[in-house]
C-alpha atoms as a PDB file:
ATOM      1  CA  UNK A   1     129.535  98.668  88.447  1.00  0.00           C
ATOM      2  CA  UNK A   2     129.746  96.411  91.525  1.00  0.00           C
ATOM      3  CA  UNK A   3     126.484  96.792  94.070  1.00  0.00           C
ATOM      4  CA  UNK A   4     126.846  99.416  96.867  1.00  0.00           C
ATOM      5  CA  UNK A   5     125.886  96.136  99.132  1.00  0.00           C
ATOM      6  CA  UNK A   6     129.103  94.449  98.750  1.00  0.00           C
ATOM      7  CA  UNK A   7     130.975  97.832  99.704  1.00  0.00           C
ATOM      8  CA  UNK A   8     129.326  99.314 102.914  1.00  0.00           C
ATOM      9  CA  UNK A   9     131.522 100.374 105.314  1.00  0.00           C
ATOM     10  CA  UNK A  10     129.975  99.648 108.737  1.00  0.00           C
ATOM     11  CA  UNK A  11     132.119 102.179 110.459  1.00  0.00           C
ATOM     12  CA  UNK A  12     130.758 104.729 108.566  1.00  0.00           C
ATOM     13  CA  UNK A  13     127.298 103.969 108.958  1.00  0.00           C
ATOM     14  CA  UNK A  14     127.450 103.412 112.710  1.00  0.00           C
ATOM     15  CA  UNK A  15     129.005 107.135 112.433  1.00  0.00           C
ATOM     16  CA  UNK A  16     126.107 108.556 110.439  1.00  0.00           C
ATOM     17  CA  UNK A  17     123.438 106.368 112.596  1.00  0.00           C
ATOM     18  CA  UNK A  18     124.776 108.143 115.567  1.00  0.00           C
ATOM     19  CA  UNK A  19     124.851 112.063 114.347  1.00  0.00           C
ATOM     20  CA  UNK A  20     121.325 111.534 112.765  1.00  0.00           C
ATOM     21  CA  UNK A  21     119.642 109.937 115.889  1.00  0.00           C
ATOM     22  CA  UNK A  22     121.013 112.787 117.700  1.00  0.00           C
ATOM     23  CA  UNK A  23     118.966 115.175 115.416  1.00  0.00           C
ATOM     24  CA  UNK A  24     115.422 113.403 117.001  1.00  0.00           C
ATOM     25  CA  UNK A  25     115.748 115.500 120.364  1.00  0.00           C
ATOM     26  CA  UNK A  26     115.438 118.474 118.310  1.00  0.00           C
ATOM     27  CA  UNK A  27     113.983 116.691 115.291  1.00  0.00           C
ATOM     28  CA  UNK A  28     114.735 118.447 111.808  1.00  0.00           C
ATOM     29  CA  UNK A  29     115.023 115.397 109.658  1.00  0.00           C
ATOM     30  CA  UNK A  30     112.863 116.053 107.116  1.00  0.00           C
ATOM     31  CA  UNK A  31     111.413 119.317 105.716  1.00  0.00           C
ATOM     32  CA  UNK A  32     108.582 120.271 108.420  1.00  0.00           C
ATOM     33  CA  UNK A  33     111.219 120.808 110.879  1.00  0.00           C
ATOM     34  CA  UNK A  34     109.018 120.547 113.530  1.00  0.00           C
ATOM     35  CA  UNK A  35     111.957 120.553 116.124  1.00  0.00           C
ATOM     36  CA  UNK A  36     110.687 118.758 118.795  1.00  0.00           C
ATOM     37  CA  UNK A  37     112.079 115.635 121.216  1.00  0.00           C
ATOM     38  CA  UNK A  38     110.966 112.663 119.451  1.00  0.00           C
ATOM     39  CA  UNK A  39     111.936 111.376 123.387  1.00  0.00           C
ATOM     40  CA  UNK A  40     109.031 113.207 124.909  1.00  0.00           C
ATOM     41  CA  UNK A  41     106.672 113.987 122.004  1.00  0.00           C
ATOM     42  CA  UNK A  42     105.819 113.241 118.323  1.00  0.00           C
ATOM     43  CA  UNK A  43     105.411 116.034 115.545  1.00  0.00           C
ATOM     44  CA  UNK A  44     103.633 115.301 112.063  1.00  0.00           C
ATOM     45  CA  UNK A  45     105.452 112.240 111.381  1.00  0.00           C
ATOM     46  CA  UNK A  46     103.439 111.228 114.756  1.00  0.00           C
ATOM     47  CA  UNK A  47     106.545 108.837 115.802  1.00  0.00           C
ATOM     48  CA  UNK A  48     108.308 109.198 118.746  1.00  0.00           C
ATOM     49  CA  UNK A  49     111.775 107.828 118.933  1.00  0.00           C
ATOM     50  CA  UNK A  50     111.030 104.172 118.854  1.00  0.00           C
ATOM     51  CA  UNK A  51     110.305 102.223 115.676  1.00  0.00           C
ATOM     52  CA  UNK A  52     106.765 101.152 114.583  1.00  0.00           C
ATOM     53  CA  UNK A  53     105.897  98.890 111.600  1.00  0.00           C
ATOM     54  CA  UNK A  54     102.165  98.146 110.020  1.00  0.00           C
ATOM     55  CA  UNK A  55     103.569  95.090 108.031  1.00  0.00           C
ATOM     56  CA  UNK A  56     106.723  93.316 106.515  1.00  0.00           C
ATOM     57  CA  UNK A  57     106.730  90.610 103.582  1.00  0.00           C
ATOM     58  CA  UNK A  58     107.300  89.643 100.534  1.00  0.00           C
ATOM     59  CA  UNK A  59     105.912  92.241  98.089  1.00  0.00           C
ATOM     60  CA  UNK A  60     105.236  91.074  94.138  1.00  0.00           C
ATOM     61  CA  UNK A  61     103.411  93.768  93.528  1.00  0.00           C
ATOM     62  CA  UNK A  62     106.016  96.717  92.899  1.00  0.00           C
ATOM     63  CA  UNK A  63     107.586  97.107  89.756  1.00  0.00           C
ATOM     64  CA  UNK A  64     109.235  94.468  87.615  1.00  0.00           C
ATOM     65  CA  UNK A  65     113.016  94.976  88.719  1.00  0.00           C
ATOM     66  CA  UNK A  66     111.791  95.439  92.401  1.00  0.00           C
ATOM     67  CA  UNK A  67     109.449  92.546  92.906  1.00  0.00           C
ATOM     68  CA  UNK A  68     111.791  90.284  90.401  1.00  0.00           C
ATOM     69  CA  UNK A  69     111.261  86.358  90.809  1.00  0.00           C
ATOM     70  CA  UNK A  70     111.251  85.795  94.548  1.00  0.00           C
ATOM     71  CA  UNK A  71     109.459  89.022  95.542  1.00  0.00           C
ATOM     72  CA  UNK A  72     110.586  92.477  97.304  1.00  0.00           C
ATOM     73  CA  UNK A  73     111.024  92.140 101.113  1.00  0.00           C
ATOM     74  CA  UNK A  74     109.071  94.948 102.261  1.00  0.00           C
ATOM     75  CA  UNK A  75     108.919  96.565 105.495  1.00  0.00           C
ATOM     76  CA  UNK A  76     106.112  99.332 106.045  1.00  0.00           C
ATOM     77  CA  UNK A  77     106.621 102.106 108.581  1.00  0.00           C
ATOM     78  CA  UNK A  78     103.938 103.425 110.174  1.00  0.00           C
ATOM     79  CA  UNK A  79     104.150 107.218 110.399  1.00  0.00           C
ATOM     80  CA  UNK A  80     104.419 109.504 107.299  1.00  0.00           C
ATOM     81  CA  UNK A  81     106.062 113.186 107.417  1.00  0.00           C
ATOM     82  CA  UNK A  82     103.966 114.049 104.370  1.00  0.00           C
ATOM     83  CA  UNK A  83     100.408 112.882 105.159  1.00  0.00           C
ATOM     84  CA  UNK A  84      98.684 113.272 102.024  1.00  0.00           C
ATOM     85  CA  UNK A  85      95.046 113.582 102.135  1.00  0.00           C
ATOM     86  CA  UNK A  86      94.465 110.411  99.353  1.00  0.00           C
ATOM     87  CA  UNK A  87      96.798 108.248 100.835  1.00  0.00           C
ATOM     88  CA  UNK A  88      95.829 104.796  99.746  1.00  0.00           C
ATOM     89  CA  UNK A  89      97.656 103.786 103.250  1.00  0.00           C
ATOM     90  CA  UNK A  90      96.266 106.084 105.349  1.00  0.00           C
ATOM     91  CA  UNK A  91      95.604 103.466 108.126  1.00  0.00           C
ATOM     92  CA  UNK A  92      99.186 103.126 108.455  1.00  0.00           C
ATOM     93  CA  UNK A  93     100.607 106.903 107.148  1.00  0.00           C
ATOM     94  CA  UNK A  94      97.865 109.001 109.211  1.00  0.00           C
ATOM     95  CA  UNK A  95      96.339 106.543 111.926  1.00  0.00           C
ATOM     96  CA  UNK A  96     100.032 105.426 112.410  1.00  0.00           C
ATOM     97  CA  UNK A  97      98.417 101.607 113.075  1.00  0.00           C
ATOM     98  CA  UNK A  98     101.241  98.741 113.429  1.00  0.00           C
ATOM     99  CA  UNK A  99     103.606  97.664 116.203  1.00  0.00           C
ATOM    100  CA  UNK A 100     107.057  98.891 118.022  1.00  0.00           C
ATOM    101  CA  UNK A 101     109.984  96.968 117.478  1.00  0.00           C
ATOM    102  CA  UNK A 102     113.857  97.192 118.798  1.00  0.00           C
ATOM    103  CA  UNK A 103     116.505  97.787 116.254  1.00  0.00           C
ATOM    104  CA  UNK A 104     117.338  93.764 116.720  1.00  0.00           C
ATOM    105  CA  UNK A 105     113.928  93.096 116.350  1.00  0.00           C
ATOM    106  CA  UNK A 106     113.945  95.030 112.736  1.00  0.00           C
ATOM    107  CA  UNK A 107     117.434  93.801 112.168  1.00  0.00           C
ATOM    108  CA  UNK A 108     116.046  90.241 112.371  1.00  0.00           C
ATOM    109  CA  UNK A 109     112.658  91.311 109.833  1.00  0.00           C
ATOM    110  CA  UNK A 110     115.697  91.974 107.671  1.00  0.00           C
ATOM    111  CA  UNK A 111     117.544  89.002 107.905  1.00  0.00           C
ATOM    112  CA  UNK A 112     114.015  86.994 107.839  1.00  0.00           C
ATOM    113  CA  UNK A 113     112.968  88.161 104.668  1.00  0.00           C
ATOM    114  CA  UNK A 114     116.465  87.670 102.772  1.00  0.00           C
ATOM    115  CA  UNK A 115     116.254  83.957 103.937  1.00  0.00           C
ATOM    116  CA  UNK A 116     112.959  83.835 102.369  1.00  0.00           C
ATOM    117  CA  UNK A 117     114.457  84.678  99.384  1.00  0.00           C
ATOM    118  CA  UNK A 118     113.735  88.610  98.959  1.00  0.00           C
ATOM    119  CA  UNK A 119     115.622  90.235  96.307  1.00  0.00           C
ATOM    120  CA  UNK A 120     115.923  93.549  98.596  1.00  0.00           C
ATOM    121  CA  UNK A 121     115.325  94.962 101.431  1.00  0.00           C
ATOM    122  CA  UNK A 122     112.373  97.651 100.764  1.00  0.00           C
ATOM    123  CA  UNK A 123     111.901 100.523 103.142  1.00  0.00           C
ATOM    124  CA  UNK A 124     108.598 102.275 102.683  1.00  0.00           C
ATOM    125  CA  UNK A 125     108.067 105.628 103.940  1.00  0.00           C
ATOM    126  CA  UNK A 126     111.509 105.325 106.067  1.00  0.00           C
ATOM    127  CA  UNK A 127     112.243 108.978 105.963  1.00  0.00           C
ATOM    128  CA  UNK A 128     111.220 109.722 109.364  1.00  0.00           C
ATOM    129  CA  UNK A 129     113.023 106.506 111.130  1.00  0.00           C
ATOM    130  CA  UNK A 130     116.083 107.272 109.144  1.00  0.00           C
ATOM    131  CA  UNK A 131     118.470 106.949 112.255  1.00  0.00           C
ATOM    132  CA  UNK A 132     116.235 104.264 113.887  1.00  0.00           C
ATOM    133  CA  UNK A 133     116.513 102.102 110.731  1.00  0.00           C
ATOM    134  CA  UNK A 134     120.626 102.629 110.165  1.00  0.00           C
ATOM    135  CA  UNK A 135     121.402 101.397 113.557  1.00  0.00           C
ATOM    136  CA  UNK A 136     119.388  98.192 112.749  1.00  0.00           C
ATOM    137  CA  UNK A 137     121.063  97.923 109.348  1.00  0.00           C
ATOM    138  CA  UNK A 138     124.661  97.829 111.107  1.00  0.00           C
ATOM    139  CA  UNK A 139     122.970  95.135 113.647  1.00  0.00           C
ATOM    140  CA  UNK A 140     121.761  93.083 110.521  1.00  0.00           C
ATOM    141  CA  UNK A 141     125.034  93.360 108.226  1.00  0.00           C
ATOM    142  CA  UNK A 142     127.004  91.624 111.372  1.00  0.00           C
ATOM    143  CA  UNK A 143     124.286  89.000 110.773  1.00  0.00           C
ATOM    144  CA  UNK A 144     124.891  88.518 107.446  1.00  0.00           C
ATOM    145  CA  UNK A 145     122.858  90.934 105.453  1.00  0.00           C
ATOM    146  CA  UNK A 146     123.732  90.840 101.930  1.00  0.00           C
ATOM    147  CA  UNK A 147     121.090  92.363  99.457  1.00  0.00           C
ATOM    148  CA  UNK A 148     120.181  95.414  98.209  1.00  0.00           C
ATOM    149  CA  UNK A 149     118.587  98.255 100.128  1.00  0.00           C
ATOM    150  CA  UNK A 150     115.572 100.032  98.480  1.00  0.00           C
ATOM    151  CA  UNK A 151     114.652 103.706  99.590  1.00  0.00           C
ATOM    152  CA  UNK A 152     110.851 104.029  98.806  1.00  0.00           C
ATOM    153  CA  UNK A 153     110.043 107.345  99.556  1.00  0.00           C
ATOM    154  CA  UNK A 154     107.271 110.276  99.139  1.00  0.00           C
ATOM    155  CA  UNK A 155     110.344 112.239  97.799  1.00  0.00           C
ATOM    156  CA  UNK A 156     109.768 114.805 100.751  1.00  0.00           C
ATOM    157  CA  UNK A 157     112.979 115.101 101.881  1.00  0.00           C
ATOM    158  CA  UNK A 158     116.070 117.026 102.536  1.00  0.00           C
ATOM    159  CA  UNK A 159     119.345 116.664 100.101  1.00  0.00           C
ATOM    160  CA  UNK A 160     121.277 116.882 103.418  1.00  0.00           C
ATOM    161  CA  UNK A 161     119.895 114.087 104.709  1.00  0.00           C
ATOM    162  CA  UNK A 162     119.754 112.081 101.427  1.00  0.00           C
ATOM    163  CA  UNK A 163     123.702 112.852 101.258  1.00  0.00           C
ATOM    164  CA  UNK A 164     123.832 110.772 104.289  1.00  0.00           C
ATOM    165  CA  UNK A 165     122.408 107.585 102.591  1.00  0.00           C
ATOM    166  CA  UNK A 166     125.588 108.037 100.140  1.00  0.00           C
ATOM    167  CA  UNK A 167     127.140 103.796  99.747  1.00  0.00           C
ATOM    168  CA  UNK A 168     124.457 102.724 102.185  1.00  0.00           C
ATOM    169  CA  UNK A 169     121.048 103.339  99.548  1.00  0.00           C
ATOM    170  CA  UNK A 170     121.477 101.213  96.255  1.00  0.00           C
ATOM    171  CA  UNK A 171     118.147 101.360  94.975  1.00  0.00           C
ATOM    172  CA  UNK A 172     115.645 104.967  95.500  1.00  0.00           C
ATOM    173  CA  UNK A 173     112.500 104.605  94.274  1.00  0.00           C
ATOM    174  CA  UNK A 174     111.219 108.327  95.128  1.00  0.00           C
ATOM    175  CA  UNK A 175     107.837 109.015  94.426  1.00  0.00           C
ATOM    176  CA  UNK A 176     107.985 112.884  92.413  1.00  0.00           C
ATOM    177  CA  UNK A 177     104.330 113.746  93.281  1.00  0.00           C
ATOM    178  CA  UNK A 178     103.803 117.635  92.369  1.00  0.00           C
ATOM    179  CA  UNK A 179     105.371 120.648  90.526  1.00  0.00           C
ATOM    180  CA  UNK A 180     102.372 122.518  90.929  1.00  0.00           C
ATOM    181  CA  UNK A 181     102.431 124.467  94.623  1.00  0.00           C
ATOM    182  CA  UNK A 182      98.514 125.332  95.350  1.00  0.00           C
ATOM    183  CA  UNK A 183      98.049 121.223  94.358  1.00  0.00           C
ATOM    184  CA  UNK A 184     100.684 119.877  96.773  1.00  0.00           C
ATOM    185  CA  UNK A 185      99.619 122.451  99.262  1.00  0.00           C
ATOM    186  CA  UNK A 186      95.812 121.539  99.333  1.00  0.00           C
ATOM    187  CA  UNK A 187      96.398 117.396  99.102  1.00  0.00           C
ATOM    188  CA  UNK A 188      99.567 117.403 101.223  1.00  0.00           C
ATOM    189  CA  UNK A 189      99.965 120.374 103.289  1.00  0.00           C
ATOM    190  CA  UNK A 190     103.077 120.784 101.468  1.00  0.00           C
ATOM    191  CA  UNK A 191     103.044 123.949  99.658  1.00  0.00           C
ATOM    192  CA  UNK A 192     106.952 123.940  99.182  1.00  0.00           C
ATOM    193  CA  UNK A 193     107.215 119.983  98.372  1.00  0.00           C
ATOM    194  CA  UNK A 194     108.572 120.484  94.994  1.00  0.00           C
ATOM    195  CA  UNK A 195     111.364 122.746  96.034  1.00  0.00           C
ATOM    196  CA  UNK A 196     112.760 119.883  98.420  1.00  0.00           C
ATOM    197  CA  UNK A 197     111.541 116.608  96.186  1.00  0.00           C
ATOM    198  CA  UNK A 198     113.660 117.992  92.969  1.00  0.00           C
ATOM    199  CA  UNK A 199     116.742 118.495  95.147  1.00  0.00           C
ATOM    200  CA  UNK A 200     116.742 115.440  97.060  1.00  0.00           C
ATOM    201  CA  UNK A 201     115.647 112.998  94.136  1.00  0.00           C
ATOM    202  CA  UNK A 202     118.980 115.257  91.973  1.00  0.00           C
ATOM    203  CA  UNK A 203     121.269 113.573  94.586  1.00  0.00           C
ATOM    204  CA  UNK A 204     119.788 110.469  94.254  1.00  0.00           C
ATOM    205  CA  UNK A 205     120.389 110.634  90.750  1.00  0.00           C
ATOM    206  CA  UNK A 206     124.120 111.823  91.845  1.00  0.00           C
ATOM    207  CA  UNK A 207     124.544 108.787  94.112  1.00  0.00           C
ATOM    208  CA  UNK A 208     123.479 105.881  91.969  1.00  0.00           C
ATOM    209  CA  UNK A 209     122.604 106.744  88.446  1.00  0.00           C
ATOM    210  CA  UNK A 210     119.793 105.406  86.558  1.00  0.00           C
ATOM    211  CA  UNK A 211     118.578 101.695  86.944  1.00  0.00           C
ATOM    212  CA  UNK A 212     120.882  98.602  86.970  1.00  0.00           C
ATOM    213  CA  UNK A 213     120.042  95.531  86.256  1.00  0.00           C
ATOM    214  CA  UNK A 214     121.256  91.792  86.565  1.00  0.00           C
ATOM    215  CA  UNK A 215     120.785  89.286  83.751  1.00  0.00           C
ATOM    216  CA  UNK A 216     117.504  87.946  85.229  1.00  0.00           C
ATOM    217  CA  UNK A 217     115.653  91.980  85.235  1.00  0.00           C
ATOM    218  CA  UNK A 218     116.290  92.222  88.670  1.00  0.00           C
ATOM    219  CA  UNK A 219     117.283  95.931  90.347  1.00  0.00           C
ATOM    220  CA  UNK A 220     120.695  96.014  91.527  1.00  0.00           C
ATOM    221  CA  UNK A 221     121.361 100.157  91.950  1.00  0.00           C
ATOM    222  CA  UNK A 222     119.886 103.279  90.403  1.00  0.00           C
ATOM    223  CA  UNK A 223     116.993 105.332  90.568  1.00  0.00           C
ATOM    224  CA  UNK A 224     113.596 104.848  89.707  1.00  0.00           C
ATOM    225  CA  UNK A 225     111.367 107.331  90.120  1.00  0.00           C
ATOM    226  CA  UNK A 226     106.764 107.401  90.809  1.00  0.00           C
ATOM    227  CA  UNK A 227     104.527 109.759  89.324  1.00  0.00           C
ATOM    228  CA  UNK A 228     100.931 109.023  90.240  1.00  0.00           C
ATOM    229  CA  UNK A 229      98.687 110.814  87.523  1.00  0.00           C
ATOM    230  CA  UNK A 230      95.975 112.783  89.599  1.00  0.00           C
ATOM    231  CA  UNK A 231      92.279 113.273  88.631  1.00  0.00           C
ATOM    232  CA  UNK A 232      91.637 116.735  86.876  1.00  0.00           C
ATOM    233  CA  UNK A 233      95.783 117.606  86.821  1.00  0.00           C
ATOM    234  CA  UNK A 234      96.777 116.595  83.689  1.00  0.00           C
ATOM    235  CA  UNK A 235      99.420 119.522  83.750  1.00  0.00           C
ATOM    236  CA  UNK A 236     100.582 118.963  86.788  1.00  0.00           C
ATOM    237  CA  UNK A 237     101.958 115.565  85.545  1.00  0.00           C
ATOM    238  CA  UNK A 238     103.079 117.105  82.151  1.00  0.00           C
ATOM    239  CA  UNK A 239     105.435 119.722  84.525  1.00  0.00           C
ATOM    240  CA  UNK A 240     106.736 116.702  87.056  1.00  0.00           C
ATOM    241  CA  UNK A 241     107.920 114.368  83.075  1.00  0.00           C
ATOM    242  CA  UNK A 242     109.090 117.647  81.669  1.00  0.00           C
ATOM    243  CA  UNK A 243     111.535 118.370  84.757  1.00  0.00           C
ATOM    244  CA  UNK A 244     112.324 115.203  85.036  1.00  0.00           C
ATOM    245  CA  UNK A 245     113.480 115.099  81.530  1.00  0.00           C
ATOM    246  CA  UNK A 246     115.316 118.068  81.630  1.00  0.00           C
ATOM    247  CA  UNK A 247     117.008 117.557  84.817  1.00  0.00           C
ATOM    248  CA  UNK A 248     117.661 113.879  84.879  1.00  0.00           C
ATOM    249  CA  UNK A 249     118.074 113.074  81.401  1.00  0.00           C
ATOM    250  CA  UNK A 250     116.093 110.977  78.929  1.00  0.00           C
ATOM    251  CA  UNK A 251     117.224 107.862  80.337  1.00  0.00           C
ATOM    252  CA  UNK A 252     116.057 108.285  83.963  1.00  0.00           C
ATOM    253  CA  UNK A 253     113.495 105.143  84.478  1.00  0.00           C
ATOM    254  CA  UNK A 254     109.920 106.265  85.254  1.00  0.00           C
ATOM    255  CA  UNK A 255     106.919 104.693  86.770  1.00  0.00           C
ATOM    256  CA  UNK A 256     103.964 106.288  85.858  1.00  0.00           C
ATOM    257  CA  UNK A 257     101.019 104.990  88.270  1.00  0.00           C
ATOM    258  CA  UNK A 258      97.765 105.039  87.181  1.00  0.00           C
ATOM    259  CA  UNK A 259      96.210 103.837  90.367  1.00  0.00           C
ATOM    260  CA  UNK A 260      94.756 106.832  92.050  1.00  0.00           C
ATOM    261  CA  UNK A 261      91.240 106.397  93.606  1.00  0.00           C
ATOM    262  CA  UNK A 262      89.443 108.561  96.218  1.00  0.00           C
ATOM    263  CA  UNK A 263      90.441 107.488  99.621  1.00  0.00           C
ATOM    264  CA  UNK A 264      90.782 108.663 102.825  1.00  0.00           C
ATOM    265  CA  UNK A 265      89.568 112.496 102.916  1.00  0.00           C
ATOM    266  CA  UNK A 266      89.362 112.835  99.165  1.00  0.00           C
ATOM    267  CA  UNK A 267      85.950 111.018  98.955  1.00  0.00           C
ATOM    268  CA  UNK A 268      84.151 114.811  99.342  1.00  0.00           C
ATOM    269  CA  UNK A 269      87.054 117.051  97.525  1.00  0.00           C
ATOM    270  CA  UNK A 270      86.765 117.138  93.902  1.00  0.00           C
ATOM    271  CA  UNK A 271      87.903 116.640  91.561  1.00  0.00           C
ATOM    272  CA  UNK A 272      89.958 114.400  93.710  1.00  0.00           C
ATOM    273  CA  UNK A 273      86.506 112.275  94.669  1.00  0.00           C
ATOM    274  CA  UNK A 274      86.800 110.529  91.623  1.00  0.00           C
ATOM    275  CA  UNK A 275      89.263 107.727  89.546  1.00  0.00           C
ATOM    276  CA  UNK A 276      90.904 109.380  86.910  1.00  0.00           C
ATOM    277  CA  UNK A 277      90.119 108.633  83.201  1.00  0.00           C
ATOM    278  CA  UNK A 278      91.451 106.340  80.541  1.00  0.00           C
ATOM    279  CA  UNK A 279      91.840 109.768  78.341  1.00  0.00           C
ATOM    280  CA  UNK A 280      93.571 111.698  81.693  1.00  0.00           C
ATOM    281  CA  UNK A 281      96.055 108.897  81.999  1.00  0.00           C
ATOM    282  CA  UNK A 282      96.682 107.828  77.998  1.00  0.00           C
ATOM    283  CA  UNK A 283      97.103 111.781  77.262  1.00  0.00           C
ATOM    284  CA  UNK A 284      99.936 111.653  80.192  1.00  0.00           C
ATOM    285  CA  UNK A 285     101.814 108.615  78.718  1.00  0.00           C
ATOM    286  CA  UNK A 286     101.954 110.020  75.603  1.00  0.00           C
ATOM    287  CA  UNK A 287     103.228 112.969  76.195  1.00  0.00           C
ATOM    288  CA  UNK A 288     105.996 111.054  78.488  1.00  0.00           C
ATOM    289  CA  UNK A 289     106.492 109.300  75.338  1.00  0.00           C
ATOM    290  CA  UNK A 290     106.770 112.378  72.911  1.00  0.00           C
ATOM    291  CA  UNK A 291     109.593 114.160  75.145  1.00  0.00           C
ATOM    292  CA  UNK A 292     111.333 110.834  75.371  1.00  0.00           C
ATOM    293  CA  UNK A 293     110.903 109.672  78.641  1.00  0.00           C
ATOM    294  CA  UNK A 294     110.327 105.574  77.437  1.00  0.00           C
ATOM    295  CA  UNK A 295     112.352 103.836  80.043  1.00  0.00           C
ATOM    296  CA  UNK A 296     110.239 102.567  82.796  1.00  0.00           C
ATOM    297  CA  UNK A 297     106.992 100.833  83.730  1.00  0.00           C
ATOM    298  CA  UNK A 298     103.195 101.732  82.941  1.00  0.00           C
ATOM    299  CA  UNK A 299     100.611 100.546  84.776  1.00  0.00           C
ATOM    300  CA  UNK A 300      96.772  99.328  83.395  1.00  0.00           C
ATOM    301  CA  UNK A 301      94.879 101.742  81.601  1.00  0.00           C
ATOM    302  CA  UNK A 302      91.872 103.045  83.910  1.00  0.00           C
ATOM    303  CA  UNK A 303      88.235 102.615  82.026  1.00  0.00           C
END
């Protein structure tokens, strides 16, 4: 299966860059449709029509077929349309800290981190500069763009927009946060997050299929999909592995994240106010195991 990055058409994306960036004067990219002018104002995404990044670099700390040899070139987006109330990010998600830059200014970030050897280009939180960031990509494939593009999401998104990303997204690495509504409602605001996030991570299944590698381990297309185990919701994660299974198959990769510590306005909200457990997280995994769901990544066990 040859890499979406050797067929883009840049026609077509200069097309879809130009419908979508339409849709930020009456923005309903993602699910809040908060229909404003991203011209004139900002809605929860808090980013106006212009571009802002915390950081970009070479990342080795994602997972094995991201990061590879020569690291994951990684570009952070400040601005977040899910704003969840433990993000480990927060300065950059909900205090929107970082710097504006022109679509040749991100166009060249691209094109500086695949000279430095970057495996892929690795968008996080991008769903809210969707148009912003295709109109750069057309600017940086005349320049000689060549690698993969990673879509590393809070899986908040709609399938209609998603279907836009179809040949231009090789690798989506969707974070599939809650099935349970009350939980995603109370950390994220988000009460209907799993009706969108199991639609829009199905047609990124459609798109690219499950993970492909090269010989060296190192992504080339397919999905891979997050699942941060959360203190005290031990079935919430059992429901996210179970529909996963059954809707994606048993070969669907999985990375199930056992980082979660209180952060940001968690620190007073339990259970959330606390790490998980080594018993929380092991008792997860296993049962990931038991329904079959062993390709993917773990991380450390917490103590």
């Amino acid at each position: 299966m040859r890499p979406l990055y050797l067929e883009r058409n840049l026609k077509e994306i200069e097309e879809k860059a130009e419908k979508l960036y339409k849709r930020l004067f009456n923005c309903d990219l993602c699910p809040r449709n908060c229909r404003i002018d991203r011209s004139k104002n900002v809605g929860i995404c808090k980013t106006g029509i212009d571009v802002r990044i915390a950081s970009f670099n070479l990342h080795f700390g994602e997972e094995p077929p991201i990061t590879g040899y020569n690291g994951s070139g990684t570009i952070f987006f400040s601005g977040c349309n899910l704003l969840c109330l433990f993000c480990q990010n927060y300065p950059i998600s909900h205090l929107n800290s970082g710097n504006i830059y022109s679509f040749e200014e991100l166009a060249e970030i691209m094109i500086k981190l695949q000279n430095e050897g970057a495996h892929n280009i690795n968008l996080v939180t991008p769903t809210h500069v969707l148009p912003q960031f295709l109109i750069s990509l057309v600017i940086a494939i005349k320049k000689g763009l060549k690698i993969p593009i990673v879509w590393n999401s809070s899986g908040y998104e709609k399938k209609e927009v998603i279907e836009e990303l179809d040949g231009i997204v090789d690798i989506y690495m969707p974070d599939f946060k809650y099935c349970d509504e009350d939980l995603s409602f109370k950390l994220s605001g988000a009460k209907d997050y799993f009706y969108w996030a199991k639609e829009a991570i199905g047609e990124m299944v459609r798109q690219v299929g499950n993970l492909v590698m090269d010989e060296d381990g190192v992504a080339l297309r397919g999905v891979l999909i997050r699942h941060l185990v959360l203190p005290g919701n031990v079935s919430n994660s059992k429901k996210v592995l179970k529909f996963i299974r059954d809707n994606f198959g048993k070969d669907v990769y999985l990375s199930l994240m056992s980082q979660y510590h209180p952060a940001y306005k968690t620190v007073n909200i339990p259970p959330f106010d606390r790490f998980i457990t080594r018993s929380e997280y092991e008792e997860v995994l296993n049962y990931a195991v038991e329904i079959g769901l062993t390709n993917g990544y773990r991380q450390g066990v917490p103590l």
